[in-house]
Protein backbone atom coordinates (compact mmCIF):
# COMPACT_ATOMS: atom_id res chain seq x y z
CA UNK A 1 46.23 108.19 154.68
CA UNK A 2 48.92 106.57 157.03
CA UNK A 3 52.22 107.91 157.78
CA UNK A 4 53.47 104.77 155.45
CA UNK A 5 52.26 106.06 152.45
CA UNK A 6 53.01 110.15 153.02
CA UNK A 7 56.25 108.81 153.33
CA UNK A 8 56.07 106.94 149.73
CA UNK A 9 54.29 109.66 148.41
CA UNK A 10 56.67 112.30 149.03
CA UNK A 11 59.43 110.12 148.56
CA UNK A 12 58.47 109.36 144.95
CA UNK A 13 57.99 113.34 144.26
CA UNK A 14 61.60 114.24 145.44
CA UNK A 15 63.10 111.40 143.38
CA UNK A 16 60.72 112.82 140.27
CA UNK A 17 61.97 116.33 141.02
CA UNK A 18 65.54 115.17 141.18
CA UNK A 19 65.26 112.94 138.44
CA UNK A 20 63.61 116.17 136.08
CA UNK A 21 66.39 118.22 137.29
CA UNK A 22 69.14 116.09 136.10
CA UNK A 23 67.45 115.60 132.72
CA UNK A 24 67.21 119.81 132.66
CA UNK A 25 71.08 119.80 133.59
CA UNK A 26 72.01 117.66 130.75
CA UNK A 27 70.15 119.06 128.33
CA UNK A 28 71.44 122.22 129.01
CA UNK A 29 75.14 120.77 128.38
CA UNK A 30 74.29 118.85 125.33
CA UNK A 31 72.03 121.29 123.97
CA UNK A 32 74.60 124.46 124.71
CA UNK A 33 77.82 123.42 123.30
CA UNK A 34 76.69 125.65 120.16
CA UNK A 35 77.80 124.66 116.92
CA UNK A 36 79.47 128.67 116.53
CA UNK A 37 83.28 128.33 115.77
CA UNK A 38 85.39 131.07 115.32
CA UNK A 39 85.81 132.95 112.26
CA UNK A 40 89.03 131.78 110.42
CA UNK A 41 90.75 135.24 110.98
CA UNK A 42 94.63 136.62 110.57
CA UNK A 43 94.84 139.46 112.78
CA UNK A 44 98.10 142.23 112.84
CA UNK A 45 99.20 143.83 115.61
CA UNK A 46 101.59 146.70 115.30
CA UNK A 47 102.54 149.68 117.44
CA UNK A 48 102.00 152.89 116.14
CA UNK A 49 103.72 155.01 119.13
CA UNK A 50 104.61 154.55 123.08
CA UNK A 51 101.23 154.21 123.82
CA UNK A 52 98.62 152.75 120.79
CA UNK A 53 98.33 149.59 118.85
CA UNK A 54 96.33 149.36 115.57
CA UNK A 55 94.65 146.28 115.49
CA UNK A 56 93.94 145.00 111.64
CA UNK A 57 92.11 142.51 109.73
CA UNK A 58 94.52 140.82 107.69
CA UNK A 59 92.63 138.67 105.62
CA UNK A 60 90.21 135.39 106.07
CA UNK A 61 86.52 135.45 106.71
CA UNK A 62 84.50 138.79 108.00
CA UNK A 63 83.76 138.85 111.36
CA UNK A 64 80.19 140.73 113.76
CA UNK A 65 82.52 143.91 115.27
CA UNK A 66 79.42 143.22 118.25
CA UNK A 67 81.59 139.38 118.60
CA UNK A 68 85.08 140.80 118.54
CA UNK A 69 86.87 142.22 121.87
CA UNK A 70 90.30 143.73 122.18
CA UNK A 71 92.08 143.42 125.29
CA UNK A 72 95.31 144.59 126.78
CA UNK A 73 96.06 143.07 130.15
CA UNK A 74 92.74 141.35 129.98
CA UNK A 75 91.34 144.65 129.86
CA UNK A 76 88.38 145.61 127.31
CA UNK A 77 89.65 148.43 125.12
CA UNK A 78 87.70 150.57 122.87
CA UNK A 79 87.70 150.20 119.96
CA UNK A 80 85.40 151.69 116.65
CA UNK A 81 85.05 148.25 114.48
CA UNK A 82 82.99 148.94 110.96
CA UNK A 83 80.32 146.09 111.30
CA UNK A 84 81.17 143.31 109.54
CA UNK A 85 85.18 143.88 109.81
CA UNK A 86 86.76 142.95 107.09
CA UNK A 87 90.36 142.71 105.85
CA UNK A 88 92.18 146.29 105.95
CA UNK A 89 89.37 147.39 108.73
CA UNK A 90 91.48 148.35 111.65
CA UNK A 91 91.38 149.78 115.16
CA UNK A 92 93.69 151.76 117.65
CA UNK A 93 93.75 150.59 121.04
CA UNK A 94 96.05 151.97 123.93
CA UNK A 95 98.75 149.85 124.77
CA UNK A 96 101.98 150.30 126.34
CA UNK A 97 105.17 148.74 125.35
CA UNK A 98 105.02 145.10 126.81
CA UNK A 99 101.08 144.99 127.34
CA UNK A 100 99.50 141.26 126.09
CA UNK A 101 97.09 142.67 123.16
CA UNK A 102 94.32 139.83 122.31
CA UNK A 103 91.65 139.35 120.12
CA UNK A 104 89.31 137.61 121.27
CA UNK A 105 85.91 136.04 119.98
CA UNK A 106 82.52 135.89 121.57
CA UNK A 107 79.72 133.92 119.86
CA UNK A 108 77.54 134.09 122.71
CA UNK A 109 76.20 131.02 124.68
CA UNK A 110 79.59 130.60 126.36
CA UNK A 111 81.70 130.39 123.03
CA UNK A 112 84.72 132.11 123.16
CA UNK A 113 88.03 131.93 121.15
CA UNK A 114 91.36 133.88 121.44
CA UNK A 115 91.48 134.34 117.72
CA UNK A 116 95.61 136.35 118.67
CA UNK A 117 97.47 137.05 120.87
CA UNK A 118 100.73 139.15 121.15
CA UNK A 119 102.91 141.53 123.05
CA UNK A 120 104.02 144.07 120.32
């Protein structure tokens, strides 16, 4: 085999390579913009003393407590969801006066929703 045709040969197998990646790429975009949507949720937030929130269900459909994160500041706070939650389930978090409380949704598979958001 001539130099020519090594050349060709391994030419052809990085284009191949390149052109399976790309294909791999896309269908990783097409194929992971999950279908998952929020629950339609109303959430309450209301302080309870200097330092907690409760966080409530206030109606709509029931939501995984494993999908459902609480933060204040952006931070995770802990919180002891039933599993589903459903309306009237509720949750204290600590919060100061002024802290940005948000409930936010995780589906998995990069789908994520602020579902609310508020600075009670």
């Amino acid at each position: 085999m001539d130099g020519d045709t090594m050349l060709n040969l391994v030419g052809a197998g990085l284009v191949a390579a390149l052109l399976v990646g790309l294909l791999v790429v896309g269908l990783n975009f097409a194929g992971g913009a999950s279908e998952n949507e929020a629950p339609d949720v109303e959430w309450s937030v209301e302080r309870i003393n200097d330092t907690a929130v409760r966080v409530s269900h206030a109606g709509g459909e029931p939501v995984r407590a494993e999908e459902v994160r609480v933060t204040v500041d952006s931070v995770a706070g802990q919180t002891d969801w039933p599993d589903p939650i459903t309306e009237g389930d509720s949750a204290v978090v600590q919060a100061s006066e002024g802290s940005l409380v948000r409930v936010v949704w995780n589906g998995g598979r990069g789908d994520r929703d602020i579902m609310h958001s508020e600075r009670p």
